[in-house]
Protein backbone atom coordinates (compact mmCIF):
# COMPACT_ATOMS: atom_id res chain seq x y z
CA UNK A 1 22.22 -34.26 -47.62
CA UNK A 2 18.55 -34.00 -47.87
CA UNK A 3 18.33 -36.73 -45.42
CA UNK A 4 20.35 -34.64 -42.67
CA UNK A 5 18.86 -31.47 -42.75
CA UNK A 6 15.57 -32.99 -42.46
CA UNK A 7 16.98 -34.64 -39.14
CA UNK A 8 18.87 -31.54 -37.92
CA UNK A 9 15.32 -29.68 -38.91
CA UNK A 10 13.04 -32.39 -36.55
CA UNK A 11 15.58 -32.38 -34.16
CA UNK A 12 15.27 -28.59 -33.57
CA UNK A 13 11.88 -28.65 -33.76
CA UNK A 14 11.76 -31.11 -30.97
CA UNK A 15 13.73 -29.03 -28.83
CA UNK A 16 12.01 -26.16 -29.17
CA UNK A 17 8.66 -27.81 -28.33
CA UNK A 18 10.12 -29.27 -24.95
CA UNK A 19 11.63 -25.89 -23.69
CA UNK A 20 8.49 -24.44 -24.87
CA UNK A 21 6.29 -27.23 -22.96
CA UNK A 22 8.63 -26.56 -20.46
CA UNK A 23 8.31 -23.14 -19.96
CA UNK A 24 4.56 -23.04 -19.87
CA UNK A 25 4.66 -26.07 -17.30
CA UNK A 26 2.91 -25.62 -14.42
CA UNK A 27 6.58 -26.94 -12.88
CA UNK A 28 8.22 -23.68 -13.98
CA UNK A 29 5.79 -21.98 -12.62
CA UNK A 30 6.20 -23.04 -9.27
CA UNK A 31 9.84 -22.30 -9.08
CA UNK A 32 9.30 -18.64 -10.40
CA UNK A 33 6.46 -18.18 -7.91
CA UNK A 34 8.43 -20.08 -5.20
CA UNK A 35 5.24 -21.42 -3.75
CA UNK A 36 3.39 -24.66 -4.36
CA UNK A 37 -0.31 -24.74 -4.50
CA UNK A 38 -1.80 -27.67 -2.87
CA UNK A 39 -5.94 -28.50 -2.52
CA UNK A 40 -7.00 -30.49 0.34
CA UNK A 41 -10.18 -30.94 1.53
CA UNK A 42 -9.12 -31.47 5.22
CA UNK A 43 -11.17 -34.01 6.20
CA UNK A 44 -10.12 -37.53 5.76
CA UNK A 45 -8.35 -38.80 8.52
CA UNK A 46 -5.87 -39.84 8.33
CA UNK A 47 -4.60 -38.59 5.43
CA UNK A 48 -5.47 -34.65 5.40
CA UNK A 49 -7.32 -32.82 8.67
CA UNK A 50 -7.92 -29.77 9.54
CA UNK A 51 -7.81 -28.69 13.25
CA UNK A 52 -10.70 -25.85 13.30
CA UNK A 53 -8.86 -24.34 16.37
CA UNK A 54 -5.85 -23.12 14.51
CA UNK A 55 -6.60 -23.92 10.79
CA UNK A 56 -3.72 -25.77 9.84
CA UNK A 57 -3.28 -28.58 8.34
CA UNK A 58 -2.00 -31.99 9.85
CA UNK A 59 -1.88 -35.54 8.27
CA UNK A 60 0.11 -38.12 6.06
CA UNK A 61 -0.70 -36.58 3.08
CA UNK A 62 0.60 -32.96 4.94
CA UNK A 63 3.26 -34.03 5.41
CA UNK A 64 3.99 -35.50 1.76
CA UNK A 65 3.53 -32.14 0.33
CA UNK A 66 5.59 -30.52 2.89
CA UNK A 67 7.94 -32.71 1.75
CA UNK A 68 7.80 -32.21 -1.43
CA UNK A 69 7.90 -28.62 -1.14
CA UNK A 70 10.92 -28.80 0.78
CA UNK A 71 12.92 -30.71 -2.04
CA UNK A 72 11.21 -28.36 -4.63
CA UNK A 73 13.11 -25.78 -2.56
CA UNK A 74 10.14 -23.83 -2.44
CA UNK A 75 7.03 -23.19 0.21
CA UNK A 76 3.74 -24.98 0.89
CA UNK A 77 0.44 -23.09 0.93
CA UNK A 78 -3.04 -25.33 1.21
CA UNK A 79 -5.60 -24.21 -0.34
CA UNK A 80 -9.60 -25.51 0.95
CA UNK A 81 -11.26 -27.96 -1.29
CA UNK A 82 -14.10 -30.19 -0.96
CA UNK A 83 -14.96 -33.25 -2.69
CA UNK A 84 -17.45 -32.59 -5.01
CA UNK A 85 -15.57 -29.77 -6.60
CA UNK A 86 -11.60 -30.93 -6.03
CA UNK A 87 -11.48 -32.09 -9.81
CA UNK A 88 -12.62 -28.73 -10.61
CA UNK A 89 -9.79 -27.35 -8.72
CA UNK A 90 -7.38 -28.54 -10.54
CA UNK A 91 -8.77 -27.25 -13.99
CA UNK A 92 -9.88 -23.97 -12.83
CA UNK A 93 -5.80 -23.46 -11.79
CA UNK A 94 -6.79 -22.95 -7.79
CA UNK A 95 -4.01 -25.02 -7.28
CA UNK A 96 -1.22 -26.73 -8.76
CA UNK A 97 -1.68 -30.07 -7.22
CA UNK A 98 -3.94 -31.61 -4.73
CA UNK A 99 -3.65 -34.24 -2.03
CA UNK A 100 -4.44 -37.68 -2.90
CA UNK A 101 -6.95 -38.84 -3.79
CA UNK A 102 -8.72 -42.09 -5.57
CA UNK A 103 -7.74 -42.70 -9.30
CA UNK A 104 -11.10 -43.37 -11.41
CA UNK A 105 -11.79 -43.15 -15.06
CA UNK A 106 -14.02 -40.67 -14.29
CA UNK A 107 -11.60 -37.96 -12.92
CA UNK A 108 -9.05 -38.84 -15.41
CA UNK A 109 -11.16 -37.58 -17.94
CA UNK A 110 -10.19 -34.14 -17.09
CA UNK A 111 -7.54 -34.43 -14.33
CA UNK A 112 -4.17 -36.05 -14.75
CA UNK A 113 -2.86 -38.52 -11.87
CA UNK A 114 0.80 -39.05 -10.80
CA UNK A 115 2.10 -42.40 -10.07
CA UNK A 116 0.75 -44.21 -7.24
CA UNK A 117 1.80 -43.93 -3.71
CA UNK A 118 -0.90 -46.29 -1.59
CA UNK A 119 -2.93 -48.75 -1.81
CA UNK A 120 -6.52 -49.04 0.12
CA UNK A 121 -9.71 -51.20 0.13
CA UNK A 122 -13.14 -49.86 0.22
CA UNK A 123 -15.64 -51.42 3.73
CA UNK A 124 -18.82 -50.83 5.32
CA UNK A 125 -19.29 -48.95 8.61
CA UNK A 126 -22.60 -49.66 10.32
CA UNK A 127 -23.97 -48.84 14.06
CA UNK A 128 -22.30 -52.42 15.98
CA UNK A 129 -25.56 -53.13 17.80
CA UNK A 130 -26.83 -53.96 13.86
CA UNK A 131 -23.71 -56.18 13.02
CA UNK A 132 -25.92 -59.08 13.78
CA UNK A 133 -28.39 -57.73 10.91
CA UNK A 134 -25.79 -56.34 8.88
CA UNK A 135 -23.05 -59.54 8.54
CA UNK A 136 -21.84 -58.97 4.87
CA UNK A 137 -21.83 -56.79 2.05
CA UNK A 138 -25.00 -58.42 0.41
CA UNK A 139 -27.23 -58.14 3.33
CA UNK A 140 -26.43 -54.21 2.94
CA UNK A 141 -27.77 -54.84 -0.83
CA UNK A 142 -31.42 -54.51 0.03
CA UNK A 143 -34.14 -52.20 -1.12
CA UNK A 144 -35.37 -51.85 2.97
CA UNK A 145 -32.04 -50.47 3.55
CA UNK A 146 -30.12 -46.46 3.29
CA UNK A 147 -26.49 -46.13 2.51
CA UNK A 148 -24.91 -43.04 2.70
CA UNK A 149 -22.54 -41.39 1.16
CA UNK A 150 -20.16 -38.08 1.04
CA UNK A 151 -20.71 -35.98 -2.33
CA UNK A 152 -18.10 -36.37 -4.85
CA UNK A 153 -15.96 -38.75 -3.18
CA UNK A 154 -14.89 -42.41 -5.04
CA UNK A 155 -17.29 -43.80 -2.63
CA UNK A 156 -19.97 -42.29 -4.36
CA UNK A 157 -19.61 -43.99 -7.38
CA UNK A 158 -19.21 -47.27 -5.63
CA UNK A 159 -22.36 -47.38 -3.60
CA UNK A 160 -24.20 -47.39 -7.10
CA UNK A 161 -21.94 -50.30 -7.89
CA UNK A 162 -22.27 -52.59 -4.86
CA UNK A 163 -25.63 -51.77 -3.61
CA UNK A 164 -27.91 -51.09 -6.55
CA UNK A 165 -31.21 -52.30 -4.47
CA UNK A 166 -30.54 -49.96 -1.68
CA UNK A 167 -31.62 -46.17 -1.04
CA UNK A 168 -28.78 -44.41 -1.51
CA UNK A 169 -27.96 -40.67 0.32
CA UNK A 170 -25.02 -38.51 -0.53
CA UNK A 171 -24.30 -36.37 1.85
CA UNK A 172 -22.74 -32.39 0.62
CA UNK A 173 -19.23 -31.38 2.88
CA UNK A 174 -19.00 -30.27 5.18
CA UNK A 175 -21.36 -33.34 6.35
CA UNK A 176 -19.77 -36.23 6.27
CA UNK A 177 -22.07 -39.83 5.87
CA UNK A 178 -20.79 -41.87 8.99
CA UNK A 179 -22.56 -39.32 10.63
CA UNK A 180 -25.80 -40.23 9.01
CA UNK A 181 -25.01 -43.92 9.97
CA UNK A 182 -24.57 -42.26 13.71
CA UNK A 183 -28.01 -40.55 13.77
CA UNK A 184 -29.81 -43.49 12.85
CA UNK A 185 -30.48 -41.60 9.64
CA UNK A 186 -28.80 -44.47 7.32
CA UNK A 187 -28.04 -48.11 7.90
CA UNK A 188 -24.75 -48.27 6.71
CA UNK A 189 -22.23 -45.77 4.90
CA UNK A 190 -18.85 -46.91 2.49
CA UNK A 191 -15.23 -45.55 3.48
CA UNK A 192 -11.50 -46.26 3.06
CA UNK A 193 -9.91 -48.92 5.29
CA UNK A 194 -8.16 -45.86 6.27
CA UNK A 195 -11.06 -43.83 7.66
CA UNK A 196 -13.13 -46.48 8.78
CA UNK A 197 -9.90 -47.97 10.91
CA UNK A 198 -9.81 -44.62 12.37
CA UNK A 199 -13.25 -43.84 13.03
CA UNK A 200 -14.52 -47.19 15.14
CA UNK A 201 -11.65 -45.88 17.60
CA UNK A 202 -12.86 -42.29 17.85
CA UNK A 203 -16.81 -43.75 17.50
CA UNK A 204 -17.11 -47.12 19.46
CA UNK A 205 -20.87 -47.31 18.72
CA UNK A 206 -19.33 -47.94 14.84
CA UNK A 207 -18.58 -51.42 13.49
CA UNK A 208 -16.87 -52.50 9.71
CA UNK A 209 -18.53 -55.05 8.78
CA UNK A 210 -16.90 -58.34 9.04
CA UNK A 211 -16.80 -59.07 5.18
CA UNK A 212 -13.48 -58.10 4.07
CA UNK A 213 -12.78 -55.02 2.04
CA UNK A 214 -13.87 -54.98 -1.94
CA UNK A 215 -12.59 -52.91 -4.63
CA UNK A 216 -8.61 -51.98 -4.17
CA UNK A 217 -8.43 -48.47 -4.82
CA UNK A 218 -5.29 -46.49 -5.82
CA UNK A 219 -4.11 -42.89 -4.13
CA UNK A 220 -1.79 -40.57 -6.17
CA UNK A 221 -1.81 -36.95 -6.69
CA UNK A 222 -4.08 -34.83 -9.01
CA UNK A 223 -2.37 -32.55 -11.33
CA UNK A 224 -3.66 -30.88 -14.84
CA UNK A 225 -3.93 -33.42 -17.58
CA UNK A 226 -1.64 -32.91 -20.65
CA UNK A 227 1.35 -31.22 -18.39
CA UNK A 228 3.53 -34.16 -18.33
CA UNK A 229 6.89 -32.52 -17.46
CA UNK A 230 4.76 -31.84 -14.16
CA UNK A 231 3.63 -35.24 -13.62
CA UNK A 232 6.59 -37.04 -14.38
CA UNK A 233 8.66 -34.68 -11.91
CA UNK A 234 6.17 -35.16 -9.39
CA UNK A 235 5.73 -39.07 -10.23
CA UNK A 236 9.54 -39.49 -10.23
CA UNK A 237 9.79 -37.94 -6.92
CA UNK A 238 7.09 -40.54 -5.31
CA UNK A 239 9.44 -43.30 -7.01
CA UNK A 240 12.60 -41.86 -5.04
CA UNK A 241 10.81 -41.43 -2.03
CA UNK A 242 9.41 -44.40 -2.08
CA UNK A 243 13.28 -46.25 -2.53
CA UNK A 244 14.69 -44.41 0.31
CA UNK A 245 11.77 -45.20 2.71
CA UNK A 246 10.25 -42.16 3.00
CA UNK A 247 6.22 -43.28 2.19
CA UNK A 248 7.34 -46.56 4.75
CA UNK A 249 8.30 -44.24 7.39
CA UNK A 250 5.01 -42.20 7.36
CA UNK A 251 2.97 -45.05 7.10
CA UNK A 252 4.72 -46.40 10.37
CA UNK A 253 3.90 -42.47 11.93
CA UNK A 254 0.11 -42.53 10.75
CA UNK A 255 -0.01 -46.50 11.82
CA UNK A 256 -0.88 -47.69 8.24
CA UNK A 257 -0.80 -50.54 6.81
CA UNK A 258 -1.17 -50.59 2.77
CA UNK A 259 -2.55 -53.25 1.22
């Protein structure tokens, strides 16, 4: 008898704890609000951009949330972010999620990550006339050179990784580094496959350099860390998606290729 109220008592207990997590989920609170909170930093094409001339948003990752929104049966509002402080976003409660962005230890400290949606490498971008200098990653590894790089993006972090003899320049948003590599300021900068596939079309005097990318790196979704009925609702909806072709479909729109 013992044995069965003590089960009956956990059992309760357990309830009450989930409608309780529940409640106080940052999912409930997007369906009482009927909006959904979304930091972007607008500036990685193609993923998230901002067109200055009418402020919206436009982009793969735009059009995810939009999405998401949509199913969510509620509406979309984007809120500005920038790289350096988009972690902080997220545990300050600017916004309830943010677009994606690259999954390291560092950010998951304090942030909490859906599942994973896309899969990118990490490559060089230098000025093509130097390609002849510049032929792999190593020859980027050198004391004589400058690497730039955009303030509190993954990127950042990697530089230090893969070219510890260099001089290394972060660059604070709205800057972005490639420019540095433009102006002659910096030999070389480090992007996404993405951006950097995108970039030596809009810049021809850009080059990646011939090496091969390094360093998979996985996109998914900030949200807080420790509201799991939020992640797994969001992470659950990237599986679905993801069955009926949804993520394949964009990818074909944006001209992606995961790797």
């Amino acid at each position: 008898m013992k044995k069965i109220i003590a089960t009956i008592i956990i059992s309760l207990i357990s309830t009450i704890s989930y409608a309780d997590g529940h409640a106080n989920s940052k999912l409930a609170a997007i369906k009482k609000s009927g909006e959904l909170r979304v930091g972007t930093t607008g500036d990685w094409d193609p993923m998230s951009m901002k067109d200055p001339a009418t402020n919206k948003y436009k982009g793969f990752d735009i059009d995810v949330m939009k999405e998401l929104a949509k199913d969510m049966g509620v509406k979309v509002k984007f809120v500005p972010a920038e790289w350096k402080t988009i972690v902080a976003g997220i545990t300050a409660d600017r916004y309830d999620i943010s677009t994606s962005v690259t999954k390291t230890p560092k950010r998951a400290e304090v942030a909490g990550f859906t599942a994973t949606y896309f899969k990118y490498g990490t490559v060089p971008l230098v000025l093509k006339k130097n390609l002849k200098k510049f032929q792999t990653w190593e020859s980027l590894n050198n004391k004589k050179v400058t690497i730039a790089t955009t303030l509190g993006t993954s990127q950042e972090e990697k530089a230090k990784e893969f070219f510890p003899k260099s001089k290394l320049r972060s660059i604070e948003a709205p800057a972005r580094d490639f420019q540095e590599v433009l102006a002659g300021r910096a030999d070389g900068n480090i992007t996404s496959s993405l951006e950097a596939n995108k970039l030596i079309i809009k810049y021809p005097q850009l080059a990646i350099v011939p090496d091969g990318g390094k360093n998979p790196a996985f996109l998914a979704m900030m949200v807080p860390k420790g509201d799991k009925i939020w992640n797994d609702y969001v992470s659950n909806w990237i599986k679905r998606k993801q069955s009926s072709g949804f993520f394949m479909t964009l990818e074909a729109k944006y001209n992606l290729n995961s790797l």
